[in-house]
N, C-alpha and C. Protein backbone atom coordinates (compact mmCIF):
# COMPACT_ATOMS: atom_id res chain seq x y z
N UNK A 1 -118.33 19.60 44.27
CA UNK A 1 -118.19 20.68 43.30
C UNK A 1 -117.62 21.95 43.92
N UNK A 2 -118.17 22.35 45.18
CA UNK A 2 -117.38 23.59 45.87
C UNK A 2 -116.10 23.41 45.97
N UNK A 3 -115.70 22.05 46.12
CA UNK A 3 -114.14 22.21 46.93
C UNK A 3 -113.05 21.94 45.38
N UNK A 4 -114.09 21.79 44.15
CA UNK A 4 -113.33 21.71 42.96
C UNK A 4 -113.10 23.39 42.70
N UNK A 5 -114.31 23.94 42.37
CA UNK A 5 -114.15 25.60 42.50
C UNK A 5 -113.28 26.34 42.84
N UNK A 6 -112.94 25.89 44.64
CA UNK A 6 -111.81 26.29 45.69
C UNK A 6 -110.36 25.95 44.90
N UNK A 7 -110.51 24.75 44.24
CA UNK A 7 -108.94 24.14 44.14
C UNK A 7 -108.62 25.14 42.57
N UNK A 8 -109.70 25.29 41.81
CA UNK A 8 -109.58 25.79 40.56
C UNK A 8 -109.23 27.55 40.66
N UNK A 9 -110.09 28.08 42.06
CA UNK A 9 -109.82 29.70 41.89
C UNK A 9 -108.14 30.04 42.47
N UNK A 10 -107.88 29.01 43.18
CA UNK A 10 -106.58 29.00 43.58
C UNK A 10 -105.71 29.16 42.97
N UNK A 11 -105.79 27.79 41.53
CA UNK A 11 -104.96 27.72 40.83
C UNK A 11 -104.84 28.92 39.88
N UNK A 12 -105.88 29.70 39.51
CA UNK A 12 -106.30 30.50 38.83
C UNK A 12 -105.41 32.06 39.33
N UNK A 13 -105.51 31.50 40.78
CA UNK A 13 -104.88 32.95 41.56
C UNK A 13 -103.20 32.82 41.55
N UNK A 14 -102.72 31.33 41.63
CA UNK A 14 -101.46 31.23 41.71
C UNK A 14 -100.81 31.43 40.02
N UNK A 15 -101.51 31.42 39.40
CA UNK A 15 -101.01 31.08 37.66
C UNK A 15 -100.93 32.70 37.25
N UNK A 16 -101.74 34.17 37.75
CA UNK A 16 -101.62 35.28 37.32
C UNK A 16 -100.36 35.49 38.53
N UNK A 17 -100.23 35.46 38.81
CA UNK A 17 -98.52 35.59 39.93
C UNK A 17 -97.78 34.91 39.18
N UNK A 18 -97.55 33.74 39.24
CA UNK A 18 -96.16 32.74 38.39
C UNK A 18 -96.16 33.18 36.77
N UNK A 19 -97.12 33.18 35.93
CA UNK A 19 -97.06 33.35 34.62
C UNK A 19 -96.05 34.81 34.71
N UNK A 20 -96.13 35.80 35.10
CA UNK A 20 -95.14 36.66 35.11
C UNK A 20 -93.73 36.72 35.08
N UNK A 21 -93.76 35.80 36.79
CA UNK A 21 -92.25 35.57 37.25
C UNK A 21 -91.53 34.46 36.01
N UNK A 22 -91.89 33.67 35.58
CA UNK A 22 -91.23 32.85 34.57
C UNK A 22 -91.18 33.88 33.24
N UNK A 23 -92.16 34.67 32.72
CA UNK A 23 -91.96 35.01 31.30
C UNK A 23 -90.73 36.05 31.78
N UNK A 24 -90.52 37.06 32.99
CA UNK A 24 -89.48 37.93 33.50
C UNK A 24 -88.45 37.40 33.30
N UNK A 25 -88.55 35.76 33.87
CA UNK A 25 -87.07 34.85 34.18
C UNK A 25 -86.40 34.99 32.93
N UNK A 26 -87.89 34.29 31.75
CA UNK A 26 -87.35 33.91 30.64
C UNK A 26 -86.69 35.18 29.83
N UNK A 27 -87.47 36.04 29.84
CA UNK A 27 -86.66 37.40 29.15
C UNK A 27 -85.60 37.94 29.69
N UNK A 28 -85.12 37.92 30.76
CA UNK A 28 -83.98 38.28 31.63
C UNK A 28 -82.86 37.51 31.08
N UNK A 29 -83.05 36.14 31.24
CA UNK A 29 -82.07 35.16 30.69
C UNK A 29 -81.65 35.27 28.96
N UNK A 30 -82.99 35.74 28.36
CA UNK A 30 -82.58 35.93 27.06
C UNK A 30 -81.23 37.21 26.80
N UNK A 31 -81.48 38.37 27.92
CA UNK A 31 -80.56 39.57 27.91
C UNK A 31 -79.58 39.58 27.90
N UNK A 32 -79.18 38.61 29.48
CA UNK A 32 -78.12 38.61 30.08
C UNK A 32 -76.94 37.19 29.39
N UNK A 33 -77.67 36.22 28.61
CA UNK A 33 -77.15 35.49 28.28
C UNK A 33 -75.87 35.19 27.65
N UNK A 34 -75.93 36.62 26.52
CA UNK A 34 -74.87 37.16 25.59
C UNK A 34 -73.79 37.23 26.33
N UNK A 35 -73.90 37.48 27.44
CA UNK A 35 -72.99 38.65 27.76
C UNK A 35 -71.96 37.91 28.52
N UNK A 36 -72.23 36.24 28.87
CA UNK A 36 -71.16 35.49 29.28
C UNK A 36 -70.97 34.69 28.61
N UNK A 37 -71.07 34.78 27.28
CA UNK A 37 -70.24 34.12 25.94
C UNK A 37 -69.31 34.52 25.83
N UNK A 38 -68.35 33.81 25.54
CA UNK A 38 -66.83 34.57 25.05
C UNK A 38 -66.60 35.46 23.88
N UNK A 39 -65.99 36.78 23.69
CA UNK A 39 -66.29 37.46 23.17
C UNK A 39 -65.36 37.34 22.15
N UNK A 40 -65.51 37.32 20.47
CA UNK A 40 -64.72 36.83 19.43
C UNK A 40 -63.45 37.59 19.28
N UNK A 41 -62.42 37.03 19.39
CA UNK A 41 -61.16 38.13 19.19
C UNK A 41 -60.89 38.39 17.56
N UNK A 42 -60.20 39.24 17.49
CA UNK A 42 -59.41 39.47 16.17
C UNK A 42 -58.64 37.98 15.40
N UNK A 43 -58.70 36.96 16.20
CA UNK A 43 -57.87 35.78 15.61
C UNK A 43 -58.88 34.98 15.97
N UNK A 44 -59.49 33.85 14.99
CA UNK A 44 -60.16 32.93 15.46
C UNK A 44 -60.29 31.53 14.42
N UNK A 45 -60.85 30.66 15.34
CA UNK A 45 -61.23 29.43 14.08
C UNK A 45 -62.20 29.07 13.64
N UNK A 46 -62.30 29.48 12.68
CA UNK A 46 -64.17 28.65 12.32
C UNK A 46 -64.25 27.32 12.23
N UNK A 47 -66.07 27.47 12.57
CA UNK A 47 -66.10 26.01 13.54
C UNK A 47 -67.26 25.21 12.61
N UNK A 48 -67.42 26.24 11.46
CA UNK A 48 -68.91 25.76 10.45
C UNK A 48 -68.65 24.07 9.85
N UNK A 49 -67.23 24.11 9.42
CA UNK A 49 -67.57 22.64 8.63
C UNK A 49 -66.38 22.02 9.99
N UNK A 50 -65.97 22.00 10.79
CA UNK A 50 -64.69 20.97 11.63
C UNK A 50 -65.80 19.58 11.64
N UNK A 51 -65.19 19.36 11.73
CA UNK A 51 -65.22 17.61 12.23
C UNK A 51 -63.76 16.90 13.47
N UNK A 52 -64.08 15.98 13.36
CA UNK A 52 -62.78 15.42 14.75
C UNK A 52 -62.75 13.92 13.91
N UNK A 53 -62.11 13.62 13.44
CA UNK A 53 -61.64 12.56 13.20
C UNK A 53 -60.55 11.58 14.16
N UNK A 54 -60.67 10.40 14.48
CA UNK A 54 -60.51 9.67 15.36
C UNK A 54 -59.55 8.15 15.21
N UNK A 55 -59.94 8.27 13.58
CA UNK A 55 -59.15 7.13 13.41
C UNK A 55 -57.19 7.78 13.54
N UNK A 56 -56.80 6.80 13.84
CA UNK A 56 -55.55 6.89 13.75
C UNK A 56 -54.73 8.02 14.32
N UNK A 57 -55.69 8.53 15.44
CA UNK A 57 -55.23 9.72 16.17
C UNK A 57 -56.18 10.34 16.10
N UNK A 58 -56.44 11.53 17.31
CA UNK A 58 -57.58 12.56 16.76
C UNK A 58 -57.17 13.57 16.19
N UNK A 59 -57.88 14.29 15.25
CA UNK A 59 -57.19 15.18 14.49
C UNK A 59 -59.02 16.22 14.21
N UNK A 60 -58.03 17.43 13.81
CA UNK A 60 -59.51 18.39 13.25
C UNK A 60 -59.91 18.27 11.39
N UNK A 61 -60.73 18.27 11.13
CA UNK A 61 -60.88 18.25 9.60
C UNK A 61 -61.58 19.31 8.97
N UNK A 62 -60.79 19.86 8.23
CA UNK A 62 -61.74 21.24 7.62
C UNK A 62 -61.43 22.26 8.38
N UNK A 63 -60.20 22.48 8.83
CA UNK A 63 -60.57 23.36 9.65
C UNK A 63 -60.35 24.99 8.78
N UNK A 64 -60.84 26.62 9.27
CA UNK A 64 -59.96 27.59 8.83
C UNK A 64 -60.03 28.49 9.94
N UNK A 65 -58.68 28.95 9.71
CA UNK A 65 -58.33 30.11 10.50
C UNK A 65 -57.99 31.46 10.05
N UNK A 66 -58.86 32.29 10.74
CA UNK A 66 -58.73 33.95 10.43
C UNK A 66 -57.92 34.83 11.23
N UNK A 67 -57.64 35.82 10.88
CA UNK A 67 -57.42 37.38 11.72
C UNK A 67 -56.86 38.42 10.60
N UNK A 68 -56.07 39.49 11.58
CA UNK A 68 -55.90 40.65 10.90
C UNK A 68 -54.44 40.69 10.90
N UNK A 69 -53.99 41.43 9.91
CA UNK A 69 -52.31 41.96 10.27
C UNK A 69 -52.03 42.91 11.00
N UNK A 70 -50.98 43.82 10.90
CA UNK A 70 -50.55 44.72 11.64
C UNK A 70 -51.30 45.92 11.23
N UNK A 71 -51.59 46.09 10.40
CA UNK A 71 -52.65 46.97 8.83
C UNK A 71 -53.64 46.77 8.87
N UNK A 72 -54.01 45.86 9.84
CA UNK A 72 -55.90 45.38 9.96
C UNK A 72 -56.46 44.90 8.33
N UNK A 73 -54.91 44.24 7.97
CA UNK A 73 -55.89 43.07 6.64
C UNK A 73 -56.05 42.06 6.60
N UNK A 74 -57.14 41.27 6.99
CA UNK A 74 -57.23 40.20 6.47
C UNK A 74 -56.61 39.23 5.90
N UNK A 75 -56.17 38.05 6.72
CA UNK A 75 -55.77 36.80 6.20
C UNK A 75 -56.89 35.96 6.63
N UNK A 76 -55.98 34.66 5.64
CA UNK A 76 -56.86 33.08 6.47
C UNK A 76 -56.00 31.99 6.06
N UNK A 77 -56.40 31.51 6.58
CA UNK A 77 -55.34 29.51 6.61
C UNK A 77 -56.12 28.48 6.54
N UNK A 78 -56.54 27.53 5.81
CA UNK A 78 -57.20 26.96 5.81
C UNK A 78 -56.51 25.25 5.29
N UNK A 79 -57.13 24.58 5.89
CA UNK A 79 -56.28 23.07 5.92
C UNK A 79 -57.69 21.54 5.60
N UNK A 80 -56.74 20.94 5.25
CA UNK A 80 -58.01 19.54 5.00
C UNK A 80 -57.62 18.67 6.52
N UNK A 81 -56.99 18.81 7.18
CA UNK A 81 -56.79 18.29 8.42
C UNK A 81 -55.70 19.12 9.03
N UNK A 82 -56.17 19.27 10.86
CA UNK A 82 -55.14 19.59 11.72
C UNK A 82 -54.86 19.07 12.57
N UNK A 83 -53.40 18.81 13.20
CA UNK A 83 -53.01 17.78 14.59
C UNK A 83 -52.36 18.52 15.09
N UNK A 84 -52.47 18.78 16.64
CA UNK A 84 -51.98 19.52 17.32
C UNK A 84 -50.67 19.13 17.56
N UNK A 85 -50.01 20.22 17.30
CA UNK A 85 -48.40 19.85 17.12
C UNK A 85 -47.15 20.35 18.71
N UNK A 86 -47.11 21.47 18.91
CA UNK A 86 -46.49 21.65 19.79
C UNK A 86 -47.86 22.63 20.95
N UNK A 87 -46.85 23.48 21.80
CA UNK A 87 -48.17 24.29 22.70
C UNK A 87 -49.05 25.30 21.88
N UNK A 88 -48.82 26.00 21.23
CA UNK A 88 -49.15 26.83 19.92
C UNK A 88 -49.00 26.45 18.62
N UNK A 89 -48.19 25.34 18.23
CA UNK A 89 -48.72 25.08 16.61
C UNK A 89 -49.75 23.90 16.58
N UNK A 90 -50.00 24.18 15.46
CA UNK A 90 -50.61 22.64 15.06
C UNK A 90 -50.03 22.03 13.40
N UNK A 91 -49.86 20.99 13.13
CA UNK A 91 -49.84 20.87 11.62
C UNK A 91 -50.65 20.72 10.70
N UNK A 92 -50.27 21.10 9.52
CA UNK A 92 -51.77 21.29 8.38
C UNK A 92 -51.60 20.25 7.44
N UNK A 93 -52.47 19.48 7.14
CA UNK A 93 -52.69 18.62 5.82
C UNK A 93 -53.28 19.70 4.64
N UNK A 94 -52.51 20.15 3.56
CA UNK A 94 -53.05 20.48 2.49
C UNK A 94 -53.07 22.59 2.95
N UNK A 95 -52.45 22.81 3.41
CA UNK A 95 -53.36 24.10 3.92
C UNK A 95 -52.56 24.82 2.68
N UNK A 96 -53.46 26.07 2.80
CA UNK A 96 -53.88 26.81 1.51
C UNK A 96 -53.88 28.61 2.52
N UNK A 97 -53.27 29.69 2.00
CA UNK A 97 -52.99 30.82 2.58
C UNK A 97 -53.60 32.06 1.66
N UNK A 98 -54.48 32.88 2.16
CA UNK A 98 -54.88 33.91 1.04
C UNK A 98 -54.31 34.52 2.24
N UNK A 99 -53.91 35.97 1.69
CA UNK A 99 -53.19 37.35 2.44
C UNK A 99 -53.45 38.53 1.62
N UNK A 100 -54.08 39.39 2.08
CA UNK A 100 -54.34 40.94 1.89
C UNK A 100 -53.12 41.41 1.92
N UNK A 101 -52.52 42.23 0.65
CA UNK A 101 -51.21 43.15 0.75
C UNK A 101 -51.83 44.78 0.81
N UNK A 102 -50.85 45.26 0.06
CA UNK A 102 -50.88 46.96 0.43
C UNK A 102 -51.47 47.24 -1.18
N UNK A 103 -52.43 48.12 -0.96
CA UNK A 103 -53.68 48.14 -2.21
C UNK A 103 -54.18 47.49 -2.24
N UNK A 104 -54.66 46.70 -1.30
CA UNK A 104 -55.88 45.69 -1.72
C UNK A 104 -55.14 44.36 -2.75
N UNK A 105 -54.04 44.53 -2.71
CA UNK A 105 -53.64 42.73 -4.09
C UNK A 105 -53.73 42.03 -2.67
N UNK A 106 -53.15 41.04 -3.35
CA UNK A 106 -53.12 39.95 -2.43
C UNK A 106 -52.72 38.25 -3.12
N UNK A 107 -52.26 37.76 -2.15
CA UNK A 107 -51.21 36.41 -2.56
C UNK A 107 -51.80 35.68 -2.15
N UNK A 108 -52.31 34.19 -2.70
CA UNK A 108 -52.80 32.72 -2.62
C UNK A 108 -51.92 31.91 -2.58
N UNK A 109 -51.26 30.92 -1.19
CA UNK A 109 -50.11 30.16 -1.18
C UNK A 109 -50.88 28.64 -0.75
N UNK A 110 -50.41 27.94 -1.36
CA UNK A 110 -50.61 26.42 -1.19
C UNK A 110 -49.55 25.28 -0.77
N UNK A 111 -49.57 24.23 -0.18
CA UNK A 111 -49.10 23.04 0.05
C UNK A 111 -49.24 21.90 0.63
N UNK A 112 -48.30 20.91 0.01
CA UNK A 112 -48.78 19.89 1.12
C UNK A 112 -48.95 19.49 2.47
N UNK A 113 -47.59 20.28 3.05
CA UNK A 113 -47.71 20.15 4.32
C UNK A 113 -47.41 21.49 5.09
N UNK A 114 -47.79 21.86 6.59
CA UNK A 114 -47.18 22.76 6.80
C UNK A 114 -47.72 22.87 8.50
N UNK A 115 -46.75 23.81 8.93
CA UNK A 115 -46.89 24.18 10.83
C UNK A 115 -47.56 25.46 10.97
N UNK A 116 -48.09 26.19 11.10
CA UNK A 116 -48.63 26.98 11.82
C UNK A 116 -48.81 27.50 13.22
N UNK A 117 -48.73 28.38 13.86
CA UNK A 117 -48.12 28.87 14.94
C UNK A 117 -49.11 30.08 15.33
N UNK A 118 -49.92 29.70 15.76
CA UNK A 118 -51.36 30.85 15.93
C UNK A 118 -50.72 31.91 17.28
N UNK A 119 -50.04 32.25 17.83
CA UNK A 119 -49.79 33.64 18.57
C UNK A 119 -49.30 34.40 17.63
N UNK A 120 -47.94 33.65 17.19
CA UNK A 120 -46.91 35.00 16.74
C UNK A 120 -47.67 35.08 14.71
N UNK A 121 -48.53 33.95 14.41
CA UNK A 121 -49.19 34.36 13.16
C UNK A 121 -48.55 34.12 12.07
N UNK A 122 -47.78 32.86 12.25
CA UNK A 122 -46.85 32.16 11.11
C UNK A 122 -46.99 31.50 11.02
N UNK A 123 -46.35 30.73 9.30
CA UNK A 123 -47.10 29.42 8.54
C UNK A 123 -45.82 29.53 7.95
N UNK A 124 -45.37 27.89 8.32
CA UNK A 124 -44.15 27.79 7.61
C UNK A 124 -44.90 26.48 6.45
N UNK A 125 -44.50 26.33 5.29
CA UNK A 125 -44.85 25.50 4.47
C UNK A 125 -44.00 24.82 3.78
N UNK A 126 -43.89 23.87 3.53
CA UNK A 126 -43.34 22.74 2.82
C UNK A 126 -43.70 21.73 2.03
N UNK A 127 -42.58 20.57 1.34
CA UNK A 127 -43.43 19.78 0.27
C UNK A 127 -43.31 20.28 -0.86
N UNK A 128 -43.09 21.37 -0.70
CA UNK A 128 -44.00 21.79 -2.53
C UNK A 128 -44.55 23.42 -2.67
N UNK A 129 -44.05 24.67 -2.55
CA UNK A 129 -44.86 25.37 -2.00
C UNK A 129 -45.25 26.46 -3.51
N UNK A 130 -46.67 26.57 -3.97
CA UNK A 130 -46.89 27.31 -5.00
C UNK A 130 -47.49 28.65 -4.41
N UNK A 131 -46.96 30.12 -5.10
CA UNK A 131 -47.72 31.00 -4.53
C UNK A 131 -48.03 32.02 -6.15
N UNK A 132 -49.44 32.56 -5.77
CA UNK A 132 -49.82 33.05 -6.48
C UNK A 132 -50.29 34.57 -6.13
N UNK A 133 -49.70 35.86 -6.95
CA UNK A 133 -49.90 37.03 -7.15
C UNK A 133 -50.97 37.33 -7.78
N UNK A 134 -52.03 38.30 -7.41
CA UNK A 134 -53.13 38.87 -8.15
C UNK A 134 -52.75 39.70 -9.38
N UNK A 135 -51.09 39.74 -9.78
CA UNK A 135 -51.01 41.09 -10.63
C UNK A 135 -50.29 39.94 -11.82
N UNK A 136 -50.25 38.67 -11.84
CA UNK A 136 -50.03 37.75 -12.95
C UNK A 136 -48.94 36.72 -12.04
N UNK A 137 -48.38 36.80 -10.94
CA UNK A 137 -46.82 36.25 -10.66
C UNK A 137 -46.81 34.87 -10.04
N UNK A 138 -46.34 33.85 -10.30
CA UNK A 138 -46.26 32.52 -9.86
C UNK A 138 -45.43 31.81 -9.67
N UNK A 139 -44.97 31.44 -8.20
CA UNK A 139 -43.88 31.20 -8.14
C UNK A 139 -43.84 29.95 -7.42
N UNK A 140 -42.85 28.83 -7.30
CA UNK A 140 -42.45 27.66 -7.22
C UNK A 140 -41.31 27.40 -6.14
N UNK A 141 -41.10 26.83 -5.08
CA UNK A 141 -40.04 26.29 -4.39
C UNK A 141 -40.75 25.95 -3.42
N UNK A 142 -39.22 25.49 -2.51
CA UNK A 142 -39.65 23.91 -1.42
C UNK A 142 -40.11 24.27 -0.40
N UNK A 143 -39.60 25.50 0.24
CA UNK A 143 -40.53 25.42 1.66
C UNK A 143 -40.74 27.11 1.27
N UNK A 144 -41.47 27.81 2.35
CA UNK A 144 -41.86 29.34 2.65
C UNK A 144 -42.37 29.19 3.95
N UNK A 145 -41.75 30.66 3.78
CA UNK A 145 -42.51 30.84 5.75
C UNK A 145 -43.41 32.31 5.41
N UNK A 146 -44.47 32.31 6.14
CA UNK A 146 -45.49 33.30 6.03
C UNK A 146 -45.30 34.42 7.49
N UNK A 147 -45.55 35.60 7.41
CA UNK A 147 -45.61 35.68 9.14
C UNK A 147 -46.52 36.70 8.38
N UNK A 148 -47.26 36.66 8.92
CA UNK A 148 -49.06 37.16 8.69
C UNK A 148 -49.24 38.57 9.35
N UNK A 149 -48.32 38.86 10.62
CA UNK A 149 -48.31 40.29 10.97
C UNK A 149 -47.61 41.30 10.14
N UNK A 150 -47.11 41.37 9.52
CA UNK A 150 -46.10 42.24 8.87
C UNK A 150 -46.27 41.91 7.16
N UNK A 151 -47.49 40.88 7.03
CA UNK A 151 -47.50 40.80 5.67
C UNK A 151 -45.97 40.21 4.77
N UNK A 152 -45.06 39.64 5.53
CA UNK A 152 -44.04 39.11 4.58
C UNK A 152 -43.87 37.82 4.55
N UNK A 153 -43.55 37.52 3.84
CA UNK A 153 -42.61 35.99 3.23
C UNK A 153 -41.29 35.81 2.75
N UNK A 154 -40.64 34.59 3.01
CA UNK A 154 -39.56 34.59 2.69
C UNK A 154 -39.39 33.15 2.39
N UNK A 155 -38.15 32.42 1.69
CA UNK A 155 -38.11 31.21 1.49
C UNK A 155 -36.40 31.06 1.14
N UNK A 156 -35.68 30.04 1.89
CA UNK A 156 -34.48 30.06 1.35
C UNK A 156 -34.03 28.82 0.33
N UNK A 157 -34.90 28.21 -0.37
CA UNK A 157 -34.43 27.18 -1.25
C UNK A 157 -34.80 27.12 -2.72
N UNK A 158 -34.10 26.92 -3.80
CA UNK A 158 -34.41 27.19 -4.62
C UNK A 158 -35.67 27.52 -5.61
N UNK A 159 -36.17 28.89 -6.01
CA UNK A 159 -37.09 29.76 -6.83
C UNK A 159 -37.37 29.56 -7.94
N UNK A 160 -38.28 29.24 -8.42
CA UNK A 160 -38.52 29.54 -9.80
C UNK A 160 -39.84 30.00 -9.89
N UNK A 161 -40.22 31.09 -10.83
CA UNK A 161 -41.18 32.01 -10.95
C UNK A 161 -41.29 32.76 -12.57
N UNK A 162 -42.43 33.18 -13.10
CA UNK A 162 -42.97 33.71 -13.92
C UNK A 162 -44.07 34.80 -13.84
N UNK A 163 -44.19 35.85 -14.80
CA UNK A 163 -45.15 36.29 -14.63
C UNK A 163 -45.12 37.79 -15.85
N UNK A 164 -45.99 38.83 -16.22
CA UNK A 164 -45.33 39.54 -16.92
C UNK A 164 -44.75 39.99 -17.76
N UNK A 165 -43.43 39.82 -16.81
CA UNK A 165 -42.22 40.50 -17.24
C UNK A 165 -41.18 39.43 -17.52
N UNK A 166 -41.32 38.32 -17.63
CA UNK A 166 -40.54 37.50 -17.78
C UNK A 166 -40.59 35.78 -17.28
N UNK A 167 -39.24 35.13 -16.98
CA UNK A 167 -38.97 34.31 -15.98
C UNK A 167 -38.28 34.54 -14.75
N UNK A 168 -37.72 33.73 -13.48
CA UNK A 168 -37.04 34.03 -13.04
C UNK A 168 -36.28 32.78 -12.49
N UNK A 169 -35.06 32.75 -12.04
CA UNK A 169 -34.05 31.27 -11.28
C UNK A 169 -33.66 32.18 -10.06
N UNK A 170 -33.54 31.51 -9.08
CA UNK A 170 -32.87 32.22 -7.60
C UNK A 170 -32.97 31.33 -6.67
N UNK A 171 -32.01 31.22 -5.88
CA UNK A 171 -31.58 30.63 -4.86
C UNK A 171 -32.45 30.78 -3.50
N UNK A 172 -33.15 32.04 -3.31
CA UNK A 172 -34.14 32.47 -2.53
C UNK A 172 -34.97 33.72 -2.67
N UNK A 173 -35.72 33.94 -2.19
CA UNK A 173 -36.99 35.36 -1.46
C UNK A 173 -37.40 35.64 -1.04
N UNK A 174 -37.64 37.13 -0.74
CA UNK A 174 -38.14 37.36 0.42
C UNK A 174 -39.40 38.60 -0.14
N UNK A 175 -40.43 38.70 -0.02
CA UNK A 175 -41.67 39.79 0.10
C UNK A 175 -41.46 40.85 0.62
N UNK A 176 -41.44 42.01 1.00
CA UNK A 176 -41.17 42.42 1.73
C UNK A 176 -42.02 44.02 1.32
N UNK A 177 -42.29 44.99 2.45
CA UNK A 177 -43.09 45.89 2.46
C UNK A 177 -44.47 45.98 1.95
N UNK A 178 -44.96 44.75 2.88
CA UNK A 178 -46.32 44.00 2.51
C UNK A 178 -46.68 44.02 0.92
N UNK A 179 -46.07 43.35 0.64
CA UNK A 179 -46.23 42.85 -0.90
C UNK A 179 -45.35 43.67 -1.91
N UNK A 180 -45.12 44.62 -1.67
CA UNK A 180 -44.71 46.05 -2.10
C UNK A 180 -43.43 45.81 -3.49
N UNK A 181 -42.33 44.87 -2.62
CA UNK A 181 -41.39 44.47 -3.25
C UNK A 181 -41.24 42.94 -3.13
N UNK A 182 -40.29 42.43 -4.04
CA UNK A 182 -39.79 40.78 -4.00
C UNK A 182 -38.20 40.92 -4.36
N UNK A 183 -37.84 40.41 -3.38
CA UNK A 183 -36.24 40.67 -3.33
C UNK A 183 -35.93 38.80 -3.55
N UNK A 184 -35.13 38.47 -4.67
CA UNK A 184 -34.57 37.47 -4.96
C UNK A 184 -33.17 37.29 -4.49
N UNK A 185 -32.42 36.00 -4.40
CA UNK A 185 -31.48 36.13 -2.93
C UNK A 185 -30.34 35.16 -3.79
N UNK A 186 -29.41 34.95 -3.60
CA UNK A 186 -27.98 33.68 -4.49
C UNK A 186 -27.87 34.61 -6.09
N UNK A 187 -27.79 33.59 -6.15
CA UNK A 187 -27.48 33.50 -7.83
C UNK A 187 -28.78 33.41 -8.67
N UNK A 188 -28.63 34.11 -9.35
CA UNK A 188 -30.11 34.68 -10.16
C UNK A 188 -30.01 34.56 -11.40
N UNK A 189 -31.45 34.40 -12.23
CA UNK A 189 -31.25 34.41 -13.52
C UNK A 189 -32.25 35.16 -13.97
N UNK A 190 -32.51 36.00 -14.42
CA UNK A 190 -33.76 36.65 -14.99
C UNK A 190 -33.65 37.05 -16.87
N UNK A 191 -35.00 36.37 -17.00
CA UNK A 191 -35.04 36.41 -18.36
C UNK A 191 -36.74 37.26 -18.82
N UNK A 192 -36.14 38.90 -19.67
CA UNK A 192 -37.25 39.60 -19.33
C UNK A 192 -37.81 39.79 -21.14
N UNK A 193 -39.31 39.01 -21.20
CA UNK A 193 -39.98 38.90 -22.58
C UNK A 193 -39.91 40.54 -22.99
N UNK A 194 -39.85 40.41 -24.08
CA UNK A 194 -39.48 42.06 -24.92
C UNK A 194 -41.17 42.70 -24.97
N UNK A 195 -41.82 41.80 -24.69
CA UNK A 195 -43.38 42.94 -24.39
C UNK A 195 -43.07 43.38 -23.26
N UNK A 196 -42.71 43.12 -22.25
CA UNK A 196 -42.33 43.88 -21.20
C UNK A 196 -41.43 44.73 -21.12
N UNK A 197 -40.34 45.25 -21.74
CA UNK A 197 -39.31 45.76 -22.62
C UNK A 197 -40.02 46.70 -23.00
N UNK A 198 -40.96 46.96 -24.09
CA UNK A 198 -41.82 48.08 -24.67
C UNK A 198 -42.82 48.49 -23.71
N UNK A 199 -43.21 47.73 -22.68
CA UNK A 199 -44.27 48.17 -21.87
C UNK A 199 -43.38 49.00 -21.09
N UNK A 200 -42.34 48.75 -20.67
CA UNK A 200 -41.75 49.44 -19.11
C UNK A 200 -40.97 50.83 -19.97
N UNK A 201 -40.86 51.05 -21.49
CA UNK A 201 -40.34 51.97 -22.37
C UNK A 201 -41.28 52.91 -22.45
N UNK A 202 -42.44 52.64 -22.73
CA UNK A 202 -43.70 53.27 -23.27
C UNK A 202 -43.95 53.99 -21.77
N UNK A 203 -43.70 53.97 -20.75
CA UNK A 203 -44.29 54.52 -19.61
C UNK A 203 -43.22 55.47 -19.43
């Protein structure tokens, strides 16, 4: 029984010393931990729904991608699959483009297919490309290119669009002064409904 005593006051003596040094360790580590995580930049990918799909190549699924423009507004890119395409692009299955313009509007672009280019912040799209204006405008043709710093777009193959003030036919367009204006490009057709006629009179 004495030499149980001995082994027990020991332990007793070594456990108020160690219980310290570990809860110190443990709170130290909780501090310092942050601080060699990588720190989130202005451009990034969310990682909430990805998956890696494997069949038939590996590829990302679900993926979206954020950052800011030159204006600090808000975009994103978002795709039903990505395959890494060159050193900086990758290609998008399905990807889908919201963009912050100047006042707060902002444009929703869709398609089937498309490249993306995460330094310089461009999305070229193809297939099919539909884009949609917050102020009524919808427009139709084959490919568009996005460049996400400067807020513009442009597309050189045949346009067709509505909204407003009318219809429109054109050969191409371009966005330009972050949303500001839409400059139509070839041979044009514009056909402008007479409520818009009295609306643009009345002002």
């Amino acid at each position: 029984m004495p030499r149980f005593r001995s082994r027990y006051s020991r332990f007793v003596t070594l456990m108020k010393y160690a219980l310290p040094v570990v809860a110190g360790s443990v709170l130290l580590l909780v501090v310092v931990w942050p601080e060699f995580k990588p720190k989130p930049e202005r451009f990034a990918v969310g990682i909430s729904d990805l998956k890696v799909n494997v069949e038939g190549g590996q590829r990302v699924v679900n993926a979206r991608f954020t950052g800011v423009d030159s204006e600090n507004r808000p975009f994103s890119v978002t795709a039903d699959a990505v395959i890494q395409d060159a050193k900086d692009g990758v290609k998008l299955t399905q990807p889908k483009a919201d963009v912050t313009l100047a006042g707060n509007s902002w444009v929703a672009i869709a398609a089937p297919q498309g490249t993306f280019w995460r330094k310089p912040k461009v999305l070229n799209l193809v297939g099919g490309v539909d884009l949609f204006h917050d102020a009524g405008y919808e427009f139709q043709t084959e490919e568009a290119r996005i460049d996400f710093r400067i807020g513009a777009a442009s597309g050189d193959t045949p346009v067709k669009g509505q909204g407003p003030f009318g219809t429109v036919d054109a050969e191409g367009f371009r966005i330009v002064g972050s949303g500001n204006r839409i400059i139509f490009s070839g041979k044009c057709r514009l056909v402008i409904f007479p409520i818009a006629t009295k609306a643009g009179g009345a002002k």
